[in-house]
PDB file of N, CA and C in Angstrom:
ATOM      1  N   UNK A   1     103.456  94.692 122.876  1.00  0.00           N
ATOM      2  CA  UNK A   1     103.661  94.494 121.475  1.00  0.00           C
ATOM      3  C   UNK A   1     104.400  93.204 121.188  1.00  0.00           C
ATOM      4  N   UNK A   2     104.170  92.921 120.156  1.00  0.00           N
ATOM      5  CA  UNK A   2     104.700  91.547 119.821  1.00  0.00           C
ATOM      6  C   UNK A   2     106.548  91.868 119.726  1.00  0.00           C
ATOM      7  N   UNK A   3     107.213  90.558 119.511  1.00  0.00           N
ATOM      8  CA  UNK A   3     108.784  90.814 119.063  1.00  0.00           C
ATOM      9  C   UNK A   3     108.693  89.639 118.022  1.00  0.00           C
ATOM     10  N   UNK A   4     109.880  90.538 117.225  1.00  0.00           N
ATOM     11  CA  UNK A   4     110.004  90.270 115.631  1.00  0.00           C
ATOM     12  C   UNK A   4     111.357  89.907 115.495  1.00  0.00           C
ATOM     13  N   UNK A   5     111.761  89.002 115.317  1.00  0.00           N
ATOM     14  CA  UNK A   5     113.708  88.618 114.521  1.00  0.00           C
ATOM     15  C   UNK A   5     113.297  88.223 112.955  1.00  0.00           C
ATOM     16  N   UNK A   6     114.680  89.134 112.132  1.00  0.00           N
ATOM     17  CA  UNK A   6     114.222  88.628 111.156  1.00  0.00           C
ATOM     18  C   UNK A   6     116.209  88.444 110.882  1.00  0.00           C
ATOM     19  N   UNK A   7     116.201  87.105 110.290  1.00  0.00           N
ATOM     20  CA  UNK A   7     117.172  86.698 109.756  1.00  0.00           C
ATOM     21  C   UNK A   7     117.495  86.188 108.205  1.00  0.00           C
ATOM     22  N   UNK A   8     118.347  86.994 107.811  1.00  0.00           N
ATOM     23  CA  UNK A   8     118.237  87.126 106.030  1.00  0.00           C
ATOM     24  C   UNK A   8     119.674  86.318 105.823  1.00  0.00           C
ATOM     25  N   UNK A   9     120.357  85.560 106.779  1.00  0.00           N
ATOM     26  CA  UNK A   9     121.766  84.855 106.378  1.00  0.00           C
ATOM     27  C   UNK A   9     121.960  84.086 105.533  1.00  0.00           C
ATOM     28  N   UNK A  10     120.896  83.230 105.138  1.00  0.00           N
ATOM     29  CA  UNK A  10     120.642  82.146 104.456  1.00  0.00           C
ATOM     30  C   UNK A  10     119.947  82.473 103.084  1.00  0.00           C
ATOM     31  N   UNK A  11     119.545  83.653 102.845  1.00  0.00           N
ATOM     32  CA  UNK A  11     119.029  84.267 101.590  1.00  0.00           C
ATOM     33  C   UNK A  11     120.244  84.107 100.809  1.00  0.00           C
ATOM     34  N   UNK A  12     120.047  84.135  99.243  1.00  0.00           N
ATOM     35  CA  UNK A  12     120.879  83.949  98.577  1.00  0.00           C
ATOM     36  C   UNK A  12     121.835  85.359  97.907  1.00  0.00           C
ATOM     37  N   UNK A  13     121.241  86.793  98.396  1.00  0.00           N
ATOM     38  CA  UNK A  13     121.653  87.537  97.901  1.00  0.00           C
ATOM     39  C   UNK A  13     121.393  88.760  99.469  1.00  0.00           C
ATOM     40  N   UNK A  14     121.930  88.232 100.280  1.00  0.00           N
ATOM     41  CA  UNK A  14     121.157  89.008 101.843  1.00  0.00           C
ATOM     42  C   UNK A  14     121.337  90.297 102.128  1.00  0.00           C
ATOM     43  N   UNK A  15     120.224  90.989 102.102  1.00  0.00           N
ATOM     44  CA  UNK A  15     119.943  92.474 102.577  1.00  0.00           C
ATOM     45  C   UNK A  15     120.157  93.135 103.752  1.00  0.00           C
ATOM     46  N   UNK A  16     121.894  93.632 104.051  1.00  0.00           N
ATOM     47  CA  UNK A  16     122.032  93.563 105.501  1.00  0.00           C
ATOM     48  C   UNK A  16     121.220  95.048 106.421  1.00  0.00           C
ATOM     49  N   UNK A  17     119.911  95.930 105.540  1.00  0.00           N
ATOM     50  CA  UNK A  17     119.313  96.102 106.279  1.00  0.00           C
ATOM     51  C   UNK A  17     117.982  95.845 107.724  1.00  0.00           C
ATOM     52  N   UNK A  18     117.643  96.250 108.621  1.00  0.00           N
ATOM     53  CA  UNK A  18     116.600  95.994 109.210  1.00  0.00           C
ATOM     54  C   UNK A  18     115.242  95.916 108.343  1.00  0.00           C
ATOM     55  N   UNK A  19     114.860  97.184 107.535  1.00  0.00           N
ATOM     56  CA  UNK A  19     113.609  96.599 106.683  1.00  0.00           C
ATOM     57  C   UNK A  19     113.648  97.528 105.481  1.00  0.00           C
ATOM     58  N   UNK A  20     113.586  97.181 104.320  1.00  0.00           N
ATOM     59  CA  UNK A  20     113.922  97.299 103.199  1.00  0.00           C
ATOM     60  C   UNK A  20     112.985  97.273 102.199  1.00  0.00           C
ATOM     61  N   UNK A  21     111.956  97.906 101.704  1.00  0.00           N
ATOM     62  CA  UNK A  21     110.671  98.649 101.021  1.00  0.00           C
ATOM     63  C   UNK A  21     111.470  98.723  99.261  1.00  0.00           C
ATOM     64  N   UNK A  22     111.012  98.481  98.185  1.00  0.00           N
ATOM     65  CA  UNK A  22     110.847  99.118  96.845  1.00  0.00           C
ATOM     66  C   UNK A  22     109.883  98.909  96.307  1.00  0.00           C
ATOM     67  N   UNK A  23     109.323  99.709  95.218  1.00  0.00           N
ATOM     68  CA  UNK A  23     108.253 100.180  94.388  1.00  0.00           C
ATOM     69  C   UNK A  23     107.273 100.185  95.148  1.00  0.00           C
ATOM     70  N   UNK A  24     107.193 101.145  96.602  1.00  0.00           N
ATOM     71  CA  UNK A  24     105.894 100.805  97.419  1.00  0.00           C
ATOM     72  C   UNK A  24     105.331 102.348  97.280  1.00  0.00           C
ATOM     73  N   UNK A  25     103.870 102.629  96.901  1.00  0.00           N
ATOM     74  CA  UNK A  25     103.317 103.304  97.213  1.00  0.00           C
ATOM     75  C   UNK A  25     102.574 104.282  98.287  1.00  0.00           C
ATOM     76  N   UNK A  26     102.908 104.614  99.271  1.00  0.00           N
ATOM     77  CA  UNK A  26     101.605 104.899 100.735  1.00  0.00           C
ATOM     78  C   UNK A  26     101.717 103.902 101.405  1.00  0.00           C
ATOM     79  N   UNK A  27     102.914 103.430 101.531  1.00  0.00           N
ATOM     80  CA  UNK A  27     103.315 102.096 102.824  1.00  0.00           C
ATOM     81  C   UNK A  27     103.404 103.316 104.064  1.00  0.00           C
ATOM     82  N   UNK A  28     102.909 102.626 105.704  1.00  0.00           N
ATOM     83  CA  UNK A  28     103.232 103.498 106.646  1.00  0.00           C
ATOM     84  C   UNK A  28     103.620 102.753 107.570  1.00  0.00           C
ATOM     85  N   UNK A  29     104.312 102.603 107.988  1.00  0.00           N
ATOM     86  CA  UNK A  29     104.974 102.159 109.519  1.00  0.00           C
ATOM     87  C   UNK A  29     104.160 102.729 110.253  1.00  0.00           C
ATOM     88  N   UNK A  30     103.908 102.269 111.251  1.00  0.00           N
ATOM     89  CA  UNK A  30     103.221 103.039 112.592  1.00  0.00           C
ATOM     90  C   UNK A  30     103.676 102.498 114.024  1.00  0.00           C
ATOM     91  N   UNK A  31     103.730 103.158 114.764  1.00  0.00           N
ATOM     92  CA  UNK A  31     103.949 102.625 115.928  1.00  0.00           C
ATOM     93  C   UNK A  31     104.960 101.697 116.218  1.00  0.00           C
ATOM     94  N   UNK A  32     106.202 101.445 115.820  1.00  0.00           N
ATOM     95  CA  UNK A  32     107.270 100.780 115.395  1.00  0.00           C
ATOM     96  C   UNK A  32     108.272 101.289 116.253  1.00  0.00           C
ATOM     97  N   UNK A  33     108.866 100.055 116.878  1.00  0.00           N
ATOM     98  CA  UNK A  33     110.402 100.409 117.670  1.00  0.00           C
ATOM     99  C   UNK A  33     111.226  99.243 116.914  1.00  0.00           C
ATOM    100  N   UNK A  34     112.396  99.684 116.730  1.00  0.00           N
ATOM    101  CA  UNK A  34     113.292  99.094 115.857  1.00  0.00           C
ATOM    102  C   UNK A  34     114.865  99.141 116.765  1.00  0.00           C
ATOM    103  N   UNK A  35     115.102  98.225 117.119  1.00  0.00           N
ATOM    104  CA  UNK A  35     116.644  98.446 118.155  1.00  0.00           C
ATOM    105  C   UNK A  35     117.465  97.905 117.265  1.00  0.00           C
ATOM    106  N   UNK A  36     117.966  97.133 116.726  1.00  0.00           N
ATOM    107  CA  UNK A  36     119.096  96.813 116.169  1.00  0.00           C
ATOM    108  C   UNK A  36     118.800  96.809 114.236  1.00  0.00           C
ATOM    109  N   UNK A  37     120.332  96.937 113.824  1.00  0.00           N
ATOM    110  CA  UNK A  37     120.432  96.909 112.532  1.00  0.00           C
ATOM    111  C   UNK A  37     121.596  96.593 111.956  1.00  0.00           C
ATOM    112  N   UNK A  38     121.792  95.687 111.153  1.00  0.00           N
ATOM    113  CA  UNK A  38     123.327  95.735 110.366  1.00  0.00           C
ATOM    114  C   UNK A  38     123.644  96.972 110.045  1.00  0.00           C
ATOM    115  N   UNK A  39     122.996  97.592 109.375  1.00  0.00           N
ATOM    116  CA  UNK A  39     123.350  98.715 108.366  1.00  0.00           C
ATOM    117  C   UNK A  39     122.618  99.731 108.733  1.00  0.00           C
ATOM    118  N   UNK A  40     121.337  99.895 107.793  1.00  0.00           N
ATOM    119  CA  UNK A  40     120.566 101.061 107.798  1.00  0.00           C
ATOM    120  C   UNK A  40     119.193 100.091 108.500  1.00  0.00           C
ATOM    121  N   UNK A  41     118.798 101.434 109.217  1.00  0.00           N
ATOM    122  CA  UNK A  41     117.278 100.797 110.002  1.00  0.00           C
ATOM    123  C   UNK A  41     116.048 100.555 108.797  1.00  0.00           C
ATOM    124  N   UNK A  42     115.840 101.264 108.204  1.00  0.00           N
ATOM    125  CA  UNK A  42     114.882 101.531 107.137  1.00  0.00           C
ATOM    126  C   UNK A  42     115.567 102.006 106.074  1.00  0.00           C
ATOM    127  N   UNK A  43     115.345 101.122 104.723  1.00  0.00           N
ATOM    128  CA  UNK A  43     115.905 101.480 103.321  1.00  0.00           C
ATOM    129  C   UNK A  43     114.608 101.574 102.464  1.00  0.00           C
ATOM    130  N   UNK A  44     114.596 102.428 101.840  1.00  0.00           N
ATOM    131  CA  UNK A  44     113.293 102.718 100.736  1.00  0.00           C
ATOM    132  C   UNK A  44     113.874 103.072  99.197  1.00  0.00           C
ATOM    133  N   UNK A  45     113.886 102.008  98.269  1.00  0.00           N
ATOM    134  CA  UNK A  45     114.066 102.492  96.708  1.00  0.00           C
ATOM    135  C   UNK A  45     113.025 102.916  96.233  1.00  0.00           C
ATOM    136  N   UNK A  46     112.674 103.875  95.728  1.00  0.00           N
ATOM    137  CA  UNK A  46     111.818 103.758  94.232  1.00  0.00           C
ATOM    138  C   UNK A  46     110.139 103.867  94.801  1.00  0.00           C
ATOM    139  N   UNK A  47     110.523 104.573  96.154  1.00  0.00           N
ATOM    140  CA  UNK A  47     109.336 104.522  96.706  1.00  0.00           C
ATOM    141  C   UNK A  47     107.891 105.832  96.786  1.00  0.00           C
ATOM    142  N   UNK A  48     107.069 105.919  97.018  1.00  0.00           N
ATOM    143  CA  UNK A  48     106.504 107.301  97.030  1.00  0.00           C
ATOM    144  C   UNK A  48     105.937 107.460  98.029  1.00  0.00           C
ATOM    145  N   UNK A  49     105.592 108.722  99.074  1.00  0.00           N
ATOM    146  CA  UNK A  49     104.766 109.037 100.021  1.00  0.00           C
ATOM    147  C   UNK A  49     104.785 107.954 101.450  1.00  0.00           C
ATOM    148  N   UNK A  50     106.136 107.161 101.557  1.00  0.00           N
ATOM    149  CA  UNK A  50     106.064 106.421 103.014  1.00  0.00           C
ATOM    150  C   UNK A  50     105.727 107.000 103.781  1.00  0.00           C
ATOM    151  N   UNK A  51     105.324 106.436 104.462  1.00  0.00           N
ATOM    152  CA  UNK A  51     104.735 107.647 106.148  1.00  0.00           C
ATOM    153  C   UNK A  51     105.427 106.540 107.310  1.00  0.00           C
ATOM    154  N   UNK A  52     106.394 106.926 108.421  1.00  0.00           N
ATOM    155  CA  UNK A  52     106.918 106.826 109.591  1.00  0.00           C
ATOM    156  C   UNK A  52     106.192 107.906 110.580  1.00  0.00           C
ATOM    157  N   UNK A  53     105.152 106.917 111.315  1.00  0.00           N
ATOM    158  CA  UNK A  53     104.537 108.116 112.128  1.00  0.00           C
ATOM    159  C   UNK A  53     104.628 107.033 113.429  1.00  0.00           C
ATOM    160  N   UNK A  54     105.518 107.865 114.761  1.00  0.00           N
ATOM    161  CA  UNK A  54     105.783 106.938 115.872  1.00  0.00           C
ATOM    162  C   UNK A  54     106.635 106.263 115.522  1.00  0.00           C
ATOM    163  N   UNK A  55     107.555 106.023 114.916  1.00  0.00           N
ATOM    164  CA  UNK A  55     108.521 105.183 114.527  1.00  0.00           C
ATOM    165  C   UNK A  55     110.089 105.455 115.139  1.00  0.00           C
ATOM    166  N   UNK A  56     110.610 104.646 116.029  1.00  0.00           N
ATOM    167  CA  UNK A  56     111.808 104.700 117.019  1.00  0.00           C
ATOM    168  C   UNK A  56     113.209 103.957 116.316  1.00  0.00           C
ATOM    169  N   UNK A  57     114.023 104.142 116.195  1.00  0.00           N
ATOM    170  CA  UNK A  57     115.338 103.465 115.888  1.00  0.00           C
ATOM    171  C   UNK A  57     116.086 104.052 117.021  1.00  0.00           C
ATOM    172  N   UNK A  58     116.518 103.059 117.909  1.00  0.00           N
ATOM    173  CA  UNK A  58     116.577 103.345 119.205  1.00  0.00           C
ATOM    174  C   UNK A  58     117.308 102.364 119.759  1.00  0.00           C
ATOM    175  N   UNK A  59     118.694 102.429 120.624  1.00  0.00           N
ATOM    176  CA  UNK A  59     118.895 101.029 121.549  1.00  0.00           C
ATOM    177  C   UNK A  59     117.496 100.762 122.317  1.00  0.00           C
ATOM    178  N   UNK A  60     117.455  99.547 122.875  1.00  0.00           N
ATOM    179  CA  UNK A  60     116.301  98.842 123.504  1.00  0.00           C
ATOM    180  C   UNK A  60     117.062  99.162 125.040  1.00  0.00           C
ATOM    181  N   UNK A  61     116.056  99.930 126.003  1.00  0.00           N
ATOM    182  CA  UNK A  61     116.562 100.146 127.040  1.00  0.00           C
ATOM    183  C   UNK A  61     116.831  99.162 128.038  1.00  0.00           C
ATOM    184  N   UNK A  62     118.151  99.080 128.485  1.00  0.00           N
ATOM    185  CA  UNK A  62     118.599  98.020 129.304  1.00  0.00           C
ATOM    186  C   UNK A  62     117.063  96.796 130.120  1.00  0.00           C
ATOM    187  N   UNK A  63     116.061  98.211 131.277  1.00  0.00           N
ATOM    188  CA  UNK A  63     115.568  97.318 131.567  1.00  0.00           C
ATOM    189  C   UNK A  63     114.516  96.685 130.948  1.00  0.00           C
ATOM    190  N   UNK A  64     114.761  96.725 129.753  1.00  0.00           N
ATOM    191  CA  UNK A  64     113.789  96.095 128.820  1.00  0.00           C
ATOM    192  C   UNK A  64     114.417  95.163 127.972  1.00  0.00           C
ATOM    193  N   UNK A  65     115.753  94.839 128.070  1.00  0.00           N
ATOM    194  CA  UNK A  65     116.682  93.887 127.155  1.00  0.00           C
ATOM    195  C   UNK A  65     116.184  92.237 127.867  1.00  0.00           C
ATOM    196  N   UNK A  66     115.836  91.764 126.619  1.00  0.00           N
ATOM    197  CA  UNK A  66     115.345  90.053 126.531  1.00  0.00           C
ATOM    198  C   UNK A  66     116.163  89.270 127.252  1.00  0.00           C
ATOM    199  N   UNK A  67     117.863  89.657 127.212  1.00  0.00           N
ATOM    200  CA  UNK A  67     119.039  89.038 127.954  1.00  0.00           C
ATOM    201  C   UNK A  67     119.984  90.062 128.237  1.00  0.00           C
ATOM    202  N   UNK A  68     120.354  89.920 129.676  1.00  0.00           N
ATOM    203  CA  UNK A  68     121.208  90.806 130.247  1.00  0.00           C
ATOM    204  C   UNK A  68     122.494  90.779 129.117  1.00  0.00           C
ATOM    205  N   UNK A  69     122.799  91.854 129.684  1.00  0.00           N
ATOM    206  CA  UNK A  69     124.609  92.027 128.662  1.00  0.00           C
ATOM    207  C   UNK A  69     125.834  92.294 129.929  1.00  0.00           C
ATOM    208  N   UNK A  70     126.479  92.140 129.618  1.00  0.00           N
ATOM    209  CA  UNK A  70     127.854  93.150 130.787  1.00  0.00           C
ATOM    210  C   UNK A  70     127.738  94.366 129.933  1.00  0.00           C
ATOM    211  N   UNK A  71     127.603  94.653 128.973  1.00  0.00           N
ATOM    212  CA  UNK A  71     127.731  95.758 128.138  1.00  0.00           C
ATOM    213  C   UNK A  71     126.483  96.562 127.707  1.00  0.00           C
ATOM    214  N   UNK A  72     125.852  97.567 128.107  1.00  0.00           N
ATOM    215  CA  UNK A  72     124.889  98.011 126.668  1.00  0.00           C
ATOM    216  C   UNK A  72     125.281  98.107 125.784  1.00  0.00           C
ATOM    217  N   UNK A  73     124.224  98.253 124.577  1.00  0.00           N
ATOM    218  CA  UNK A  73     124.004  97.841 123.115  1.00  0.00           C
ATOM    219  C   UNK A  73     124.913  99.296 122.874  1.00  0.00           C
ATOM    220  N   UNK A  74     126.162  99.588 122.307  1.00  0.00           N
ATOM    221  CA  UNK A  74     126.572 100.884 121.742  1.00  0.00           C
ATOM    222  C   UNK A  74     125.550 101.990 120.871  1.00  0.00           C
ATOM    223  N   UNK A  75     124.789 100.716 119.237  1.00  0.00           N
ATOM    224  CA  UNK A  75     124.243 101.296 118.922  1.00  0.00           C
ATOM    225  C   UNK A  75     123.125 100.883 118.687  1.00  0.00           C
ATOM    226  N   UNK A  76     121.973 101.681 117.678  1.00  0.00           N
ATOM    227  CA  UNK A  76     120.911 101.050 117.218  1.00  0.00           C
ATOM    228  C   UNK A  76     120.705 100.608 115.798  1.00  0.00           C
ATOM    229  N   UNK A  77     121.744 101.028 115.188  1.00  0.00           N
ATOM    230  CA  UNK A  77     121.721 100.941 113.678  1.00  0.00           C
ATOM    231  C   UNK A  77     123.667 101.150 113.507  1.00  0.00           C
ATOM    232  N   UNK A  78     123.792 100.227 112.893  1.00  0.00           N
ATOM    233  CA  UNK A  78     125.512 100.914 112.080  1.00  0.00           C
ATOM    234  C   UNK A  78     125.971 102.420 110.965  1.00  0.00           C
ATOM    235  N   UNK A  79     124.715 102.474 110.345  1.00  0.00           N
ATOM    236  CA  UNK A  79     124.956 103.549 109.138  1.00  0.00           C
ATOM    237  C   UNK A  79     123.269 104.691 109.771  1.00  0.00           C
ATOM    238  N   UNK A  80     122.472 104.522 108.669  1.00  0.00           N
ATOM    239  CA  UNK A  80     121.320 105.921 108.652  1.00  0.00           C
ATOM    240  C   UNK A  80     120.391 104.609 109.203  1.00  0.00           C
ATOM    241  N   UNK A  81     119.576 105.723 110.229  1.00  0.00           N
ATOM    242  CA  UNK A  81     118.310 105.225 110.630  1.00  0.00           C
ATOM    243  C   UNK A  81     117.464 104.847 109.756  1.00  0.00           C
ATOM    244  N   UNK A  82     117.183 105.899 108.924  1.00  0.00           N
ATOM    245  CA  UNK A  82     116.150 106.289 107.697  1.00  0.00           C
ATOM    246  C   UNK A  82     116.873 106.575 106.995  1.00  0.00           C
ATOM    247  N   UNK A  83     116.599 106.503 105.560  1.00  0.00           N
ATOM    248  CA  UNK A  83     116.854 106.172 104.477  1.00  0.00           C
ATOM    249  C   UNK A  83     116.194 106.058 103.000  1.00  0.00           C
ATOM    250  N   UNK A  84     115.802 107.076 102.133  1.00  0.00           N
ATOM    251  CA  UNK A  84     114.903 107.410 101.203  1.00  0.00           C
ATOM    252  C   UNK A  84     115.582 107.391 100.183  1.00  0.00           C
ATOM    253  N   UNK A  85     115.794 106.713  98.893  1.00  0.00           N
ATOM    254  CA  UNK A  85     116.631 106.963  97.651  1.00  0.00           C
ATOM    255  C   UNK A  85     115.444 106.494  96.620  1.00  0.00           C
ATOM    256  N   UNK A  86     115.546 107.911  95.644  1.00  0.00           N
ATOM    257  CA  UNK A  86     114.858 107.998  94.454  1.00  0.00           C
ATOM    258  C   UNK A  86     113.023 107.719  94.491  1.00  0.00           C
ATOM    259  N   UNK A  87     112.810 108.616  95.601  1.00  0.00           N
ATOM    260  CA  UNK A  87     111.585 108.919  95.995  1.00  0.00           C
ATOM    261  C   UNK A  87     110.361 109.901  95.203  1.00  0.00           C
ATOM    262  N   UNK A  88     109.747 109.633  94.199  1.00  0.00           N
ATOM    263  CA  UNK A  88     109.195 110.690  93.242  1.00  0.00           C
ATOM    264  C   UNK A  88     108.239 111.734  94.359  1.00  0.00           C
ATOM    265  N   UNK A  89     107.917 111.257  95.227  1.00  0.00           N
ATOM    266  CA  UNK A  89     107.680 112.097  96.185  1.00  0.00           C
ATOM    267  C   UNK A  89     107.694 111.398  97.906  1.00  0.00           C
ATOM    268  N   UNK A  90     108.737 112.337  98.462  1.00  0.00           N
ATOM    269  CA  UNK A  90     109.656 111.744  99.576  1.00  0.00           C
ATOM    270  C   UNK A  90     108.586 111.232 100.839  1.00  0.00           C
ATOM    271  N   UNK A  91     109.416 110.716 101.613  1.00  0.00           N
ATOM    272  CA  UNK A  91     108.556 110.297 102.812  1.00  0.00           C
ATOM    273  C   UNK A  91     108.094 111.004 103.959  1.00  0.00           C
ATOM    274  N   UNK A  92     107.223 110.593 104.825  1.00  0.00           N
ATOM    275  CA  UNK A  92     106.459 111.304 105.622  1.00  0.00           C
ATOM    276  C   UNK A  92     107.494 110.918 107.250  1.00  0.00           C
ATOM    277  N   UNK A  93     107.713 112.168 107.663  1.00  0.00           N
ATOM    278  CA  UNK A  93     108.358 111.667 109.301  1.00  0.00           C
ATOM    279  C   UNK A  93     107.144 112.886 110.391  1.00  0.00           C
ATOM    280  N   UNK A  94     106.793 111.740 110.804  1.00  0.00           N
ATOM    281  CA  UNK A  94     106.236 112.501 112.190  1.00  0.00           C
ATOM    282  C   UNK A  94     106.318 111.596 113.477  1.00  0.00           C
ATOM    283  N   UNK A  95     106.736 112.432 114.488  1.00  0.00           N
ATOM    284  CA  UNK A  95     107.292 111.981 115.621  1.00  0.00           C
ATOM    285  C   UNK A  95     107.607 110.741 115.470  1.00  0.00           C
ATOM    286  N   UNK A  96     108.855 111.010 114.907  1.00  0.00           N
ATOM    287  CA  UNK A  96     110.243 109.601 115.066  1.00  0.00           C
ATOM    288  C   UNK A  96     111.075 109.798 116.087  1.00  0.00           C
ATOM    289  N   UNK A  97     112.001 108.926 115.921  1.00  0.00           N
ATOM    290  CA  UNK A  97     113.019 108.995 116.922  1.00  0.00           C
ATOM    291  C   UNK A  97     114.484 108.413 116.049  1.00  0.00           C
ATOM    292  N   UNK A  98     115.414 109.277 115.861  1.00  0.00           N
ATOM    293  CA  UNK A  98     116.731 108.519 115.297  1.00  0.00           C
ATOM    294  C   UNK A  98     118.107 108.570 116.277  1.00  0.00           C
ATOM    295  N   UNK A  99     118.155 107.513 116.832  1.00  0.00           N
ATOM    296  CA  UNK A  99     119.090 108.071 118.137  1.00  0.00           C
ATOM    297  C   UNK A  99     120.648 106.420 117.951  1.00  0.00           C
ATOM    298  N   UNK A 100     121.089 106.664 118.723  1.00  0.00           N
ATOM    299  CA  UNK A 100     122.693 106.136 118.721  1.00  0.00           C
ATOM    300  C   UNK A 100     122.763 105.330 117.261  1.00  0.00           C
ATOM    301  N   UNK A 101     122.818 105.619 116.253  1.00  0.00           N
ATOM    302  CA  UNK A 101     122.773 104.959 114.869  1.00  0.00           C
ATOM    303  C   UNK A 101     124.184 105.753 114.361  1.00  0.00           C
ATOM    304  N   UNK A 102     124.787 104.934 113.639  1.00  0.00           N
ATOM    305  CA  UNK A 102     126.410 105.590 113.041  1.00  0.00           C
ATOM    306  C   UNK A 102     126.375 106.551 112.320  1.00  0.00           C
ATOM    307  N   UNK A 103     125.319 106.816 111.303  1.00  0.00           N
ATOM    308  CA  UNK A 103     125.661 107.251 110.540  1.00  0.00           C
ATOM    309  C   UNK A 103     123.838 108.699 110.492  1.00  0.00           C
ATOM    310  N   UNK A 104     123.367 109.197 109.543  1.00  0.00           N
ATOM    311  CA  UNK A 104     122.193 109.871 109.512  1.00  0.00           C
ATOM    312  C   UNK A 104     121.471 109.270 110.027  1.00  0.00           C
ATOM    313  N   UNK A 105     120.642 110.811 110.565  1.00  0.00           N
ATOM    314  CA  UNK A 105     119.012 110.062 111.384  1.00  0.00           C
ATOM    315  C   UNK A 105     118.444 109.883 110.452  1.00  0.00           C
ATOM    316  N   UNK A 106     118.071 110.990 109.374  1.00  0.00           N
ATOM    317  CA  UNK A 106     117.463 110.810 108.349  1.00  0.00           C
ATOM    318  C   UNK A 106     118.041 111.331 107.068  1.00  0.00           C
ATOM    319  N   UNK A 107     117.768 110.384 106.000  1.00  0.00           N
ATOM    320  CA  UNK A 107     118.763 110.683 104.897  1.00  0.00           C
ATOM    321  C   UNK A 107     117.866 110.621 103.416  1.00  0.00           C
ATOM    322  N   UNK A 108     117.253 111.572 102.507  1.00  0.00           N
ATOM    323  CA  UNK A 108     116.651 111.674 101.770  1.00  0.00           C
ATOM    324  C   UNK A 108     117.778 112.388 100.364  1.00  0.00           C
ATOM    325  N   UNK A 109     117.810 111.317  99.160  1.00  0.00           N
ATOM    326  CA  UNK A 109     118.458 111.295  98.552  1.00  0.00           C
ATOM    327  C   UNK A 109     117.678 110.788  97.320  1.00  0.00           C
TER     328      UNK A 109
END
């Protein structure tokens, strides 16, 4: 699979989530591993019917890290993996994964 950095520092108003969805209809993630996050792994406003199917928020396992560490990664996310607010009809989870993240695996609000 391909690898993805996305850096929002230089935005003028920066979104310290990993990926961040509003007014989306039947958006689906698929097949998605997600290792690191400021905040929340996935944020959804105002959204309807997301589907996360195969979708991992997960440390990246050592022997798969791009550059050695002295340390593994503590976590995979700081706050909620997932993340649903003001969903007229909520999102779809099938076989995810929400693992060393600070705060909820999944949080529908």
């Amino acid at each position: 699979g391909d690898i993805v950095v996305f850096d929002s520092i230089n935005m003028p108003n920066p979104i310290p989530h990993a990926i961040f969805v509003k007014f989306s209809t039947g958006l689906r993630f698929e097949s998605f591993k997600l290792y690191a996050a400021h905040t929340f792994g996935f944020l959804e406003n105002d959204c309807s019917s997301t589907g996360y199917i195969n979708v991992s928020v997960d440390r990246r396992p050592t022997e798969e890290d791009i550059k050695q560490r002295g340390y593994r990664r503590l976590r995979s996310a700081n706050a909620d993996a997932f993340h649903s607010k003001h969903a007229p009809i909520g999102p779809i989870f099938q076989n995810v994964t929400a693992r060393y993240n600070g705060d909820d695996g999944i949080a529908v609000n």
